[in-house]
ModelCIF file with pLDDT and N, C-alpha, C, O atoms, coordinates in Angstrom:
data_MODEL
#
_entry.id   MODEL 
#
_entity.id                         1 
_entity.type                       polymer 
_entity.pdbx_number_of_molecules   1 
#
_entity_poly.entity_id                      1 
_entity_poly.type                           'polypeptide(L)' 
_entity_poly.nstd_linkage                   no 
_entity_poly.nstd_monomer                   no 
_entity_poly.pdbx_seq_one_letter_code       
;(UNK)(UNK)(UNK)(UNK)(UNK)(UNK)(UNK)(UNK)(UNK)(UNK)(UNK)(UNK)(UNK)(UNK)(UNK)(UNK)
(UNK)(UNK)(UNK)(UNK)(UNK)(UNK)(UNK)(UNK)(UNK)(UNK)(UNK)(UNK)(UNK)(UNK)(UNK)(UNK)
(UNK)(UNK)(UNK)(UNK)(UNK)(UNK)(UNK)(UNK)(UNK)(UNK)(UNK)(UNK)(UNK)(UNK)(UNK)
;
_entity_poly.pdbx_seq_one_letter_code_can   XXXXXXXXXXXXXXXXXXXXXXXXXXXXXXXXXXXXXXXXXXXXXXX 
_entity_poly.pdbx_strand_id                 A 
#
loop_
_entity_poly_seq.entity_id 
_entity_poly_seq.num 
_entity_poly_seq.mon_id 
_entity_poly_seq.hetero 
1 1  UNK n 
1 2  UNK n 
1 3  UNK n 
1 4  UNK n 
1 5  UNK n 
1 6  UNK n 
1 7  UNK n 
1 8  UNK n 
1 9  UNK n 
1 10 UNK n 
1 11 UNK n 
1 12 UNK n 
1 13 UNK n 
1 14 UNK n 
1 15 UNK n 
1 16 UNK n 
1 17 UNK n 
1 18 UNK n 
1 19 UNK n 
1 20 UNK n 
1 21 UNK n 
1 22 UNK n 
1 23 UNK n 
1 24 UNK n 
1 25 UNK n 
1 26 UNK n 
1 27 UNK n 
1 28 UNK n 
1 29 UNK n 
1 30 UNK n 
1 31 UNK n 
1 32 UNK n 
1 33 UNK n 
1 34 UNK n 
1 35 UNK n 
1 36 UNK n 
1 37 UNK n 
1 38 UNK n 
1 39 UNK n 
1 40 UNK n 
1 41 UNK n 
1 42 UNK n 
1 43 UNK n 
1 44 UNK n 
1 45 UNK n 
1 46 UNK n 
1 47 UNK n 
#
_struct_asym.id          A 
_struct_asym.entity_id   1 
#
loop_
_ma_qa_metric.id 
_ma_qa_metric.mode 
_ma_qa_metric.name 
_ma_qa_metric.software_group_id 
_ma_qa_metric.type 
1 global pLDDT . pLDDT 
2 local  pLDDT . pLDDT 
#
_ma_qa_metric_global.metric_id      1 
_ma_qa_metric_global.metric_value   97.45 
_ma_qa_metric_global.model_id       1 
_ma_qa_metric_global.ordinal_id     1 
#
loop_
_ma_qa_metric_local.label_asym_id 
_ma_qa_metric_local.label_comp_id 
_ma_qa_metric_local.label_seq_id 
_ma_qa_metric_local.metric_id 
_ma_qa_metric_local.metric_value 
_ma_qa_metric_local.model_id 
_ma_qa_metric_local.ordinal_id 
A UNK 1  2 97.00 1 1  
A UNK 2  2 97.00 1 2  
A UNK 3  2 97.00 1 3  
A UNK 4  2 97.00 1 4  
A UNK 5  2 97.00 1 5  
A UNK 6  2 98.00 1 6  
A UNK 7  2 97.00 1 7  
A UNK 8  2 97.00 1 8  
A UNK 9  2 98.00 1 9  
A UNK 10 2 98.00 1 10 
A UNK 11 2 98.00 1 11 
A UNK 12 2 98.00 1 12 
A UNK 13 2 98.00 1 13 
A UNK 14 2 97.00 1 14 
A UNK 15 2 97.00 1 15 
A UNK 16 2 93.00 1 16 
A UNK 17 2 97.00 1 17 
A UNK 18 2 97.00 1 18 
A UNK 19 2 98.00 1 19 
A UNK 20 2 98.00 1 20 
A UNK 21 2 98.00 1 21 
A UNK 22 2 98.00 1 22 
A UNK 23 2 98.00 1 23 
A UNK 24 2 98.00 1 24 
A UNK 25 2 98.00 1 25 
A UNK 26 2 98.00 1 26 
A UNK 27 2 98.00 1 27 
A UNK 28 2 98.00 1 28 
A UNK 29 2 97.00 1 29 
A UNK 30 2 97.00 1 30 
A UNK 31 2 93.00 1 31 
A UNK 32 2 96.00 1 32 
A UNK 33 2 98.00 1 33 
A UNK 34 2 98.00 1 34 
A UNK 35 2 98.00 1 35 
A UNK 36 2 97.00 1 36 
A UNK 37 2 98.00 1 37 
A UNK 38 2 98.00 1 38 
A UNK 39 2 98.00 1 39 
A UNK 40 2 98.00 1 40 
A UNK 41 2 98.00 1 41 
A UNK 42 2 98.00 1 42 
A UNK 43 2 98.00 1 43 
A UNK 44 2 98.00 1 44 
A UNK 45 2 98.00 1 45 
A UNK 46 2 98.00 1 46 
A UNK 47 2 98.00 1 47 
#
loop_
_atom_site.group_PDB 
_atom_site.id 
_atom_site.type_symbol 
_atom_site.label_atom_id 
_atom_site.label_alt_id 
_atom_site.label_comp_id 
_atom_site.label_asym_id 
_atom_site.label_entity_id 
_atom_site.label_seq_id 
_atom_site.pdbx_PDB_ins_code 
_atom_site.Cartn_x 
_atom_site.Cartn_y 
_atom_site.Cartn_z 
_atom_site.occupancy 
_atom_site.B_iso_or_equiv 
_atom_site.pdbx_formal_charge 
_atom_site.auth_seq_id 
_atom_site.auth_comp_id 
_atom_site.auth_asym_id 
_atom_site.auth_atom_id 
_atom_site.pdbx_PDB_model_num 
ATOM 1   N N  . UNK A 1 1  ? 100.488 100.382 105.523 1.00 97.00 ? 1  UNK A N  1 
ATOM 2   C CA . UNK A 1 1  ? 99.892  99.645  106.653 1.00 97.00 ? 1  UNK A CA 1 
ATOM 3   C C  . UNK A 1 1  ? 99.856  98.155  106.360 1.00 97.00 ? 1  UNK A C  1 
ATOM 4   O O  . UNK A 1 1  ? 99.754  97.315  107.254 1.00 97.00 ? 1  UNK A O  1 
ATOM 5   N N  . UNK A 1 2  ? 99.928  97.916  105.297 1.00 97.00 ? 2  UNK A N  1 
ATOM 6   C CA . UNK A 1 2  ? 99.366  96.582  104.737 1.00 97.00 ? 2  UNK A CA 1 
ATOM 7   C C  . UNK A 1 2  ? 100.859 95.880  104.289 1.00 97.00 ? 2  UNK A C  1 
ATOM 8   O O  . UNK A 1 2  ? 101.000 94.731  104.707 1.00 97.00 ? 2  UNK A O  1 
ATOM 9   N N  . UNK A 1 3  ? 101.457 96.175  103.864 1.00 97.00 ? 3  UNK A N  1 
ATOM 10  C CA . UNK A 1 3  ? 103.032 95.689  103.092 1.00 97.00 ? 3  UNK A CA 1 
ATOM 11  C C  . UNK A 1 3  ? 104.321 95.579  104.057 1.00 97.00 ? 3  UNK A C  1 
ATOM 12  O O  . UNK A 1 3  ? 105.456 95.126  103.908 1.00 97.00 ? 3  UNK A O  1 
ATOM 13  N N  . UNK A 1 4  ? 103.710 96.127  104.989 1.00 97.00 ? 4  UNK A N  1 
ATOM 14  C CA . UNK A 1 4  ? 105.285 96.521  106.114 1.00 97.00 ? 4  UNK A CA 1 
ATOM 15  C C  . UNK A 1 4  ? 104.704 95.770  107.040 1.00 97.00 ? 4  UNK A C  1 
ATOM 16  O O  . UNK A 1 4  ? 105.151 95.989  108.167 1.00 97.00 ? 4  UNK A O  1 
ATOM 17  N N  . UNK A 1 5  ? 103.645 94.745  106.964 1.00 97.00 ? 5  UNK A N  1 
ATOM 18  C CA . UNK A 1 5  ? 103.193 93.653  108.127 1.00 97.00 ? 5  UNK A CA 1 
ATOM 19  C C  . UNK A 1 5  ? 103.494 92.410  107.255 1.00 97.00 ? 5  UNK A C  1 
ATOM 20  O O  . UNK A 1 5  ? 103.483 91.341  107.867 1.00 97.00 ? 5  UNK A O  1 
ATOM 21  N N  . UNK A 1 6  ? 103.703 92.379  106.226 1.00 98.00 ? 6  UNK A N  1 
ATOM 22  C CA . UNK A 1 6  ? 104.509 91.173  104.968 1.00 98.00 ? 6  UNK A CA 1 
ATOM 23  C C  . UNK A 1 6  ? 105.440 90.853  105.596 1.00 98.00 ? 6  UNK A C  1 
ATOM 24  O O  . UNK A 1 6  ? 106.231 91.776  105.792 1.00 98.00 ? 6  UNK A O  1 
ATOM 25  N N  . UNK A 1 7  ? 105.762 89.699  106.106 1.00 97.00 ? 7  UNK A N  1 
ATOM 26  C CA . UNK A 1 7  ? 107.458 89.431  106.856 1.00 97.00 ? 7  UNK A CA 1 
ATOM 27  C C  . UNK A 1 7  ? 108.096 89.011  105.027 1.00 97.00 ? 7  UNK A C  1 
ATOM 28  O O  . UNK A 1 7  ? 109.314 88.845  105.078 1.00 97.00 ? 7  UNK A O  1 
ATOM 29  N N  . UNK A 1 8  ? 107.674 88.874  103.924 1.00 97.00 ? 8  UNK A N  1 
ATOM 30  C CA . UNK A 1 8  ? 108.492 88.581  103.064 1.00 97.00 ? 8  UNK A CA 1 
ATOM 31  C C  . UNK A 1 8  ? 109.122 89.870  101.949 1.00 97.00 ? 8  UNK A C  1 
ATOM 32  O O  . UNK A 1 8  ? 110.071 90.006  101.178 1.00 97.00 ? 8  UNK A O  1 
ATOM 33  N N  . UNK A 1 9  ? 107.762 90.785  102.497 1.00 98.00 ? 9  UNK A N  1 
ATOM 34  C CA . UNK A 1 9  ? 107.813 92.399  101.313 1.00 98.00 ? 9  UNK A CA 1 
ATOM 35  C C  . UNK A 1 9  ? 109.496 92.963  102.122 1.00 98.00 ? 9  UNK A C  1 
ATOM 36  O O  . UNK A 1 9  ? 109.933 92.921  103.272 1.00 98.00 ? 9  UNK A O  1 
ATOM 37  N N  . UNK A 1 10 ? 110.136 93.556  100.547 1.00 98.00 ? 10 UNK A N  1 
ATOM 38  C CA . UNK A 1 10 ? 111.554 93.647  100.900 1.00 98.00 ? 10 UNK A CA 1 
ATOM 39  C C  . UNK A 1 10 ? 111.062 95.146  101.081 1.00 98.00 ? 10 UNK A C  1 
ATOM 40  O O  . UNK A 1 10 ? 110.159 95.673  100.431 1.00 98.00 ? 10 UNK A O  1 
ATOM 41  N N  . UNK A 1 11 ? 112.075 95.933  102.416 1.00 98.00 ? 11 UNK A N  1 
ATOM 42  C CA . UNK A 1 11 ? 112.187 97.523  102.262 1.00 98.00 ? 11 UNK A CA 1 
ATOM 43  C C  . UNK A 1 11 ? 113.146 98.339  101.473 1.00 98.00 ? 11 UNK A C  1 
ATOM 44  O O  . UNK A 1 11 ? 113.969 99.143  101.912 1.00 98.00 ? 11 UNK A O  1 
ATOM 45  N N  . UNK A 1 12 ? 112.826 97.884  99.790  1.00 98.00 ? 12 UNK A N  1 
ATOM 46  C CA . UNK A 1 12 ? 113.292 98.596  99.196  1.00 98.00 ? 12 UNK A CA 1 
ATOM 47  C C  . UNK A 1 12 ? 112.551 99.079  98.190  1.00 98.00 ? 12 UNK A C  1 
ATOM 48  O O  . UNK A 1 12 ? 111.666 98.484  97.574  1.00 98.00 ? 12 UNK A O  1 
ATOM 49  N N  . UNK A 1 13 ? 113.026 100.424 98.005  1.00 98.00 ? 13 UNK A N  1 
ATOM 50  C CA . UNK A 1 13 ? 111.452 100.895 96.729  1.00 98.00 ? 13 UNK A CA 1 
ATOM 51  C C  . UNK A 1 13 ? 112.541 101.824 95.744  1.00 98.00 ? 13 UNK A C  1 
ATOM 52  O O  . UNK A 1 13 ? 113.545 102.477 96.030  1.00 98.00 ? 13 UNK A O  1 
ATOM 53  N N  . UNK A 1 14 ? 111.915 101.581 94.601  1.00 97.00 ? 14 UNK A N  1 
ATOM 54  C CA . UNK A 1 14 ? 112.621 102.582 93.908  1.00 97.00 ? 14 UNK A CA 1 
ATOM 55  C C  . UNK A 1 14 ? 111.619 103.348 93.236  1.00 97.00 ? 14 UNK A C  1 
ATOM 56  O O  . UNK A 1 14 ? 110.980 102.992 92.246  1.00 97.00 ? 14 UNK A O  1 
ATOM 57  N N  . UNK A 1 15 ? 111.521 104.586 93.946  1.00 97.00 ? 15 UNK A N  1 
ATOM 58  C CA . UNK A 1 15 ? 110.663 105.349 93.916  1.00 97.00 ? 15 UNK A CA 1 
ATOM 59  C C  . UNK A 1 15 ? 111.218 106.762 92.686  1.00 97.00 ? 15 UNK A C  1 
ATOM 60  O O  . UNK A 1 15 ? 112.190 107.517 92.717  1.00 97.00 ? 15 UNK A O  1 
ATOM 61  N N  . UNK A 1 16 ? 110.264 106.638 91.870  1.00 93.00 ? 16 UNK A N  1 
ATOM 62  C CA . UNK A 1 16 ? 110.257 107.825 90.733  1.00 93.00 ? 16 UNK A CA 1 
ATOM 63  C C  . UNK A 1 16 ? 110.535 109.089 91.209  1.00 93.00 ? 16 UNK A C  1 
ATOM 64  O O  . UNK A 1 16 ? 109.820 109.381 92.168  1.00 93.00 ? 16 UNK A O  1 
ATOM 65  N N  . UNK A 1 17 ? 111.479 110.118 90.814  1.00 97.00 ? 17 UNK A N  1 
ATOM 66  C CA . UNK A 1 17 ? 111.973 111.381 90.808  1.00 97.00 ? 17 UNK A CA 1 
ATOM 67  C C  . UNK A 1 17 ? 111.933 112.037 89.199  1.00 97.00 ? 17 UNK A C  1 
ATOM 68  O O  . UNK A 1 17 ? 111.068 112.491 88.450  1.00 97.00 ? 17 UNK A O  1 
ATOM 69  N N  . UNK A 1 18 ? 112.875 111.882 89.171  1.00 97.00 ? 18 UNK A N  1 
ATOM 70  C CA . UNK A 1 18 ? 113.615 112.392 88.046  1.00 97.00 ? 18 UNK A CA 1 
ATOM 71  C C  . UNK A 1 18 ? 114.243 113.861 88.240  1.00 97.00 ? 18 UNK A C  1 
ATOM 72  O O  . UNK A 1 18 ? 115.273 114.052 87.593  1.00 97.00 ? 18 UNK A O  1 
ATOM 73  N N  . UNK A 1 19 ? 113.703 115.107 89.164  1.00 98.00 ? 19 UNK A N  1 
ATOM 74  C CA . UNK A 1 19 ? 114.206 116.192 89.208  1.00 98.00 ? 19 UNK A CA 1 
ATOM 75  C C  . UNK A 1 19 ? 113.412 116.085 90.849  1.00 98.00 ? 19 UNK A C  1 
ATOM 76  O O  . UNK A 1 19 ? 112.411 115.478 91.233  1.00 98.00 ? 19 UNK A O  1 
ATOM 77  N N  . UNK A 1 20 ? 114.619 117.184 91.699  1.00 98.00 ? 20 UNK A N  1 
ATOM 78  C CA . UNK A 1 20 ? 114.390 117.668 92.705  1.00 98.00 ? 20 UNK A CA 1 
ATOM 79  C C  . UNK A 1 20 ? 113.834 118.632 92.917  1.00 98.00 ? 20 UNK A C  1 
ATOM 80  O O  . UNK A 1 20 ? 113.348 118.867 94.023  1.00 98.00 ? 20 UNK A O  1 
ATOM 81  N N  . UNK A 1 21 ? 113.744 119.610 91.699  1.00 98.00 ? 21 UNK A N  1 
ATOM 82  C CA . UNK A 1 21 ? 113.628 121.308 91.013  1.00 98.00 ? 21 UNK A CA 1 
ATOM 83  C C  . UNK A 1 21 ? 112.115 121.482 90.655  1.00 98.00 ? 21 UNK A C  1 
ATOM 84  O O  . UNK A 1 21 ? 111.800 121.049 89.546  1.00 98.00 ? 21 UNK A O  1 
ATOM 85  N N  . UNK A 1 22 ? 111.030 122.103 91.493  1.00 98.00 ? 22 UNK A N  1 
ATOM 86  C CA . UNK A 1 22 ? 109.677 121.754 91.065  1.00 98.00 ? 22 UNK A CA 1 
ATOM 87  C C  . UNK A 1 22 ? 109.249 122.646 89.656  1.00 98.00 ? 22 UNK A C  1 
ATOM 88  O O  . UNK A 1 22 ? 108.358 122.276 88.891  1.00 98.00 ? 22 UNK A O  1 
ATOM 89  N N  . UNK A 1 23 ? 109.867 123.593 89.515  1.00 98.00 ? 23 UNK A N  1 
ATOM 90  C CA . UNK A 1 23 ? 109.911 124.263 88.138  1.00 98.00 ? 23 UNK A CA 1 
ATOM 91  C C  . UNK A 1 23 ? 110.274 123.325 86.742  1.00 98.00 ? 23 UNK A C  1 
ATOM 92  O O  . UNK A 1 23 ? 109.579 123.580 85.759  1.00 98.00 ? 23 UNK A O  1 
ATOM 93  N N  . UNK A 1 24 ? 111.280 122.296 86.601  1.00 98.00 ? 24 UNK A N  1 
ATOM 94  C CA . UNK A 1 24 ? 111.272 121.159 86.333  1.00 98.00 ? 24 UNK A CA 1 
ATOM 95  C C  . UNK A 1 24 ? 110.788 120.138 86.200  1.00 98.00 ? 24 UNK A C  1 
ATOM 96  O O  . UNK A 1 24 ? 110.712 119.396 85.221  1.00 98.00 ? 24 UNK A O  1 
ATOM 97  N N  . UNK A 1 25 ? 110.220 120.009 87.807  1.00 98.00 ? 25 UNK A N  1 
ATOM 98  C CA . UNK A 1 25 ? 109.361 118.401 87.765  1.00 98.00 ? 25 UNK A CA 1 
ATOM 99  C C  . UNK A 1 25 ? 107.724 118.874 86.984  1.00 98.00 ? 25 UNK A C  1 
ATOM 100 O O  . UNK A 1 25 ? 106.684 118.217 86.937  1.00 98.00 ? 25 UNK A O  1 
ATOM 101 N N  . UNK A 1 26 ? 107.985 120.058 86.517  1.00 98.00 ? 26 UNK A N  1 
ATOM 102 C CA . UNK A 1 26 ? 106.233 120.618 86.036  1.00 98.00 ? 26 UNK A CA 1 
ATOM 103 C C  . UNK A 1 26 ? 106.698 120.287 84.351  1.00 98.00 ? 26 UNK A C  1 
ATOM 104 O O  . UNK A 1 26 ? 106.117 119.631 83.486  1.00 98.00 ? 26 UNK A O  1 
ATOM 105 N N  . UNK A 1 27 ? 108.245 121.190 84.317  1.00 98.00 ? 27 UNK A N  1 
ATOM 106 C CA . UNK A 1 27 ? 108.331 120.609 82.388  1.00 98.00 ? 27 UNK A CA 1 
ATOM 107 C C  . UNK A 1 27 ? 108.349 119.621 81.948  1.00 98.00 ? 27 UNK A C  1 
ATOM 108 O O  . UNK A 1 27 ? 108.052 119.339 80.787  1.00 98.00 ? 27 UNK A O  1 
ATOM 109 N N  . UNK A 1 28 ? 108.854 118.598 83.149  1.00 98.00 ? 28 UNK A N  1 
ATOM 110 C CA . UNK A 1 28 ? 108.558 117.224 82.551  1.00 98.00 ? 28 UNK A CA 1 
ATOM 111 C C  . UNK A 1 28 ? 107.149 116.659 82.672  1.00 98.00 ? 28 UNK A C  1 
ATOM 112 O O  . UNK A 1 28 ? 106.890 115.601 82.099  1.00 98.00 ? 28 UNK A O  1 
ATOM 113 N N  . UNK A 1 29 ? 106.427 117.158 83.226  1.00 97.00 ? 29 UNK A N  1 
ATOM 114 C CA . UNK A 1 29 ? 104.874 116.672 83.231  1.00 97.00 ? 29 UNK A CA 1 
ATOM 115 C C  . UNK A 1 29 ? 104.922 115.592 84.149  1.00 97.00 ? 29 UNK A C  1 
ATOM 116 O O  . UNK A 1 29 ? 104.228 114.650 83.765  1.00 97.00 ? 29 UNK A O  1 
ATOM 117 N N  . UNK A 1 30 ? 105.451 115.417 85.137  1.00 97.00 ? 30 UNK A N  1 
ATOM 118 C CA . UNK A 1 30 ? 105.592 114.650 86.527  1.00 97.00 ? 30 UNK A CA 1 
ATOM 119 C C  . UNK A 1 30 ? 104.265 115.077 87.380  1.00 97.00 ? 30 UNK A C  1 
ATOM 120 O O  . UNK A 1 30 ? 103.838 116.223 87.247  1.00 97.00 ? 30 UNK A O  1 
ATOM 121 N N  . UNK A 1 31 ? 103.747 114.347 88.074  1.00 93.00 ? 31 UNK A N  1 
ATOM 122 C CA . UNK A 1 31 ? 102.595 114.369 88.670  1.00 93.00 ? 31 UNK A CA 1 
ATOM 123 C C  . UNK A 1 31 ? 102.455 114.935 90.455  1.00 93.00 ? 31 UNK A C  1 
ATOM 124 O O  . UNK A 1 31 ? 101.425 115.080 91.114  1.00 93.00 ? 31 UNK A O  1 
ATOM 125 N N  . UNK A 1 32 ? 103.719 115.136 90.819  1.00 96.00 ? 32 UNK A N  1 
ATOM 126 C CA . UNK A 1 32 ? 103.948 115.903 91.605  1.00 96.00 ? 32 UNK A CA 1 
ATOM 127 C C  . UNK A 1 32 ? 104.673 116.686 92.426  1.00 96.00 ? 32 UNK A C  1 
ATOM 128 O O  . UNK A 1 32 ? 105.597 117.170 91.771  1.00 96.00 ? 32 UNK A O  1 
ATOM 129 N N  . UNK A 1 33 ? 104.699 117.087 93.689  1.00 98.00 ? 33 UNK A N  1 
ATOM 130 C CA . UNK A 1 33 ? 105.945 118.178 93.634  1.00 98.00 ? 33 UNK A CA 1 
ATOM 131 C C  . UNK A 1 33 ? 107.203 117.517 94.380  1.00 98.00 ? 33 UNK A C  1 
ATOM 132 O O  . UNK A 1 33 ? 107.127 116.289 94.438  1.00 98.00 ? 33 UNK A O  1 
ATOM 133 N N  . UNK A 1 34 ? 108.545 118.186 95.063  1.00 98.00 ? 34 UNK A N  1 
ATOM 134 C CA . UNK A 1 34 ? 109.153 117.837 95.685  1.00 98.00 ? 34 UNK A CA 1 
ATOM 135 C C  . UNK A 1 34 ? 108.488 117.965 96.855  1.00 98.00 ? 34 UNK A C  1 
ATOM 136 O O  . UNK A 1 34 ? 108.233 116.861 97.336  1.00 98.00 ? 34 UNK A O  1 
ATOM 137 N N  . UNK A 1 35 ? 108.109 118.876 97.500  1.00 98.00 ? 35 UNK A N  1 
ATOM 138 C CA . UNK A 1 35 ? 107.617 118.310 99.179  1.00 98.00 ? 35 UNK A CA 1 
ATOM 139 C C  . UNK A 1 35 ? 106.735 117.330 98.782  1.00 98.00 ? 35 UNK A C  1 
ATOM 140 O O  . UNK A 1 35 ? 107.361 116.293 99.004  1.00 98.00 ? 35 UNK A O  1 
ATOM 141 N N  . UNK A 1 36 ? 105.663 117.028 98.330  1.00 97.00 ? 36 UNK A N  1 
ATOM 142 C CA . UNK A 1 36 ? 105.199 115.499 97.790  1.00 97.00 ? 36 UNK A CA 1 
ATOM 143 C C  . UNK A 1 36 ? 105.666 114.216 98.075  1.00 97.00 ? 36 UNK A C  1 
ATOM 144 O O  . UNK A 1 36 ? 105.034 113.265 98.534  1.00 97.00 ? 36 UNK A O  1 
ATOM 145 N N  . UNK A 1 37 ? 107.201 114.311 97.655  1.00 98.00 ? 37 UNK A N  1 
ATOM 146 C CA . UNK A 1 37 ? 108.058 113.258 97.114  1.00 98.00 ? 37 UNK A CA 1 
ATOM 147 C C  . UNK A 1 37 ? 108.705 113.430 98.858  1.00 98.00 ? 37 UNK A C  1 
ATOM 148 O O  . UNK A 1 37 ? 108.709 112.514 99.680  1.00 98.00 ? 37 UNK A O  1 
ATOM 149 N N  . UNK A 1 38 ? 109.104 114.544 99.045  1.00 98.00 ? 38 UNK A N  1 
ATOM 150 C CA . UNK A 1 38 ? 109.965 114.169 100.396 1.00 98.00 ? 38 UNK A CA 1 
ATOM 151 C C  . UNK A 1 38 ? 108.789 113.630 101.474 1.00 98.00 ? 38 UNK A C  1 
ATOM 152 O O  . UNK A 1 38 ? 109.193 112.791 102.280 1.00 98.00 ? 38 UNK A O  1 
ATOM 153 N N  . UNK A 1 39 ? 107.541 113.980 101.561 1.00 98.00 ? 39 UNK A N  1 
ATOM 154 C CA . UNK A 1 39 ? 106.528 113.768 102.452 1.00 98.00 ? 39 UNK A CA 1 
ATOM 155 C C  . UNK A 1 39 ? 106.641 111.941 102.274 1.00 98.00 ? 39 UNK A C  1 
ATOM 156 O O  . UNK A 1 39 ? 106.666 111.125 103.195 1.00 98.00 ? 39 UNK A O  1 
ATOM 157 N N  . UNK A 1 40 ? 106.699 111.643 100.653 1.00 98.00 ? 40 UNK A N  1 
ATOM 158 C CA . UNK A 1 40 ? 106.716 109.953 100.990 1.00 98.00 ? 40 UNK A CA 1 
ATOM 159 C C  . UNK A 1 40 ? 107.752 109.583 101.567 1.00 98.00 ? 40 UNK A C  1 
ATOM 160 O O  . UNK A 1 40 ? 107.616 108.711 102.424 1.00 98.00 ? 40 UNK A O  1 
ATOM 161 N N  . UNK A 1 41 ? 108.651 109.937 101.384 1.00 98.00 ? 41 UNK A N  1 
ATOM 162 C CA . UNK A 1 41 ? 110.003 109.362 101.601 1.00 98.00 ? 41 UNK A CA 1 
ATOM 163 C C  . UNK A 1 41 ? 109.802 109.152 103.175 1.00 98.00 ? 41 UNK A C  1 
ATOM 164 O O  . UNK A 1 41 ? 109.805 108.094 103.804 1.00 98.00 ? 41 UNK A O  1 
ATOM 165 N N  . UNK A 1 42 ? 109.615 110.543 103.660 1.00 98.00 ? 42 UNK A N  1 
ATOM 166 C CA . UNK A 1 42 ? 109.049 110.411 105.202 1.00 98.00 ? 42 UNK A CA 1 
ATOM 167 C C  . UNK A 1 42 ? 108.594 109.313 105.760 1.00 98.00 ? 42 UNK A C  1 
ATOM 168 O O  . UNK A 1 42 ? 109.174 108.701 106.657 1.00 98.00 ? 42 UNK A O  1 
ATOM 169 N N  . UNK A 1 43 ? 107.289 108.941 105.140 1.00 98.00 ? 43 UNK A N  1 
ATOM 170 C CA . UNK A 1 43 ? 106.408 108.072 105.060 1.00 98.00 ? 43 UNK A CA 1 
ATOM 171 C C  . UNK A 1 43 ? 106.845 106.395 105.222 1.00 98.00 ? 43 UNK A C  1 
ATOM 172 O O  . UNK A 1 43 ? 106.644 105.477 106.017 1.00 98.00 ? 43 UNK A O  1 
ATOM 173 N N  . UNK A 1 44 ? 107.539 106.621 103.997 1.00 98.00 ? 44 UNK A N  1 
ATOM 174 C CA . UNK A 1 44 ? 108.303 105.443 104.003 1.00 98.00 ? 44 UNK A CA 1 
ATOM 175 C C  . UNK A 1 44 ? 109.448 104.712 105.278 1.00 98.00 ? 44 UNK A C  1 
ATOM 176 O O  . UNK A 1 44 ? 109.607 103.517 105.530 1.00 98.00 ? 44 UNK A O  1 
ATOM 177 N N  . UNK A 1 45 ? 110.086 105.851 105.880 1.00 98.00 ? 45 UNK A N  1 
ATOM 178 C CA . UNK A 1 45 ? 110.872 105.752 107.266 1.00 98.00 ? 45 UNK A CA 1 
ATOM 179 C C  . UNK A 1 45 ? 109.889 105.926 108.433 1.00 98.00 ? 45 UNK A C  1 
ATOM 180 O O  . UNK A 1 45 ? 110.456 106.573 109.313 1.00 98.00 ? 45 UNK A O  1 
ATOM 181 N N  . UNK A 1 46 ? 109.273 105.765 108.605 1.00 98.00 ? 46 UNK A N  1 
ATOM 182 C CA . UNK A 1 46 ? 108.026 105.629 109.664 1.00 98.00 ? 46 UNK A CA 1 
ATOM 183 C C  . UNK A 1 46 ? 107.698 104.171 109.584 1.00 98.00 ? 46 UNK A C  1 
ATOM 184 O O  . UNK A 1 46 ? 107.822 103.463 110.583 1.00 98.00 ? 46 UNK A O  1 
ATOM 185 N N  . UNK A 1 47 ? 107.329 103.740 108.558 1.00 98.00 ? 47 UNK A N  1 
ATOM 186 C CA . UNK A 1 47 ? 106.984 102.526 108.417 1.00 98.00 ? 47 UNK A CA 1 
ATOM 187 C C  . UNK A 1 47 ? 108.173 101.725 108.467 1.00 98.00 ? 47 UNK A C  1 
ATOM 188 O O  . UNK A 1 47 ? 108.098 100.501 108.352 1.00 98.00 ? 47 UNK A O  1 
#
């Protein structure tokens, strides 16, 4: 709400993954899941 009213904030993010595979994103001790990650991404194209 706050960053996407910035006329200077660039729309690019490089947003942390590392695995698509939530059985995976748990062995690496990643903090959350893939629908998580796709819900921001969402998020992010809205804004």
């Amino acid at each position: 709400e706050r960053v996407s009213k910035i006329q200077s904030f660039c729309p690019h993010f490089h947003l942390s993954l590392q695995s698509a595979c939530n059985k995976t994103l748990k062995a690496m001790n990643r903090k959350y899941t893939i629908e998580e990650y796709t819900e921001t991404v969402e998020l992010l194209r809205k804004y």
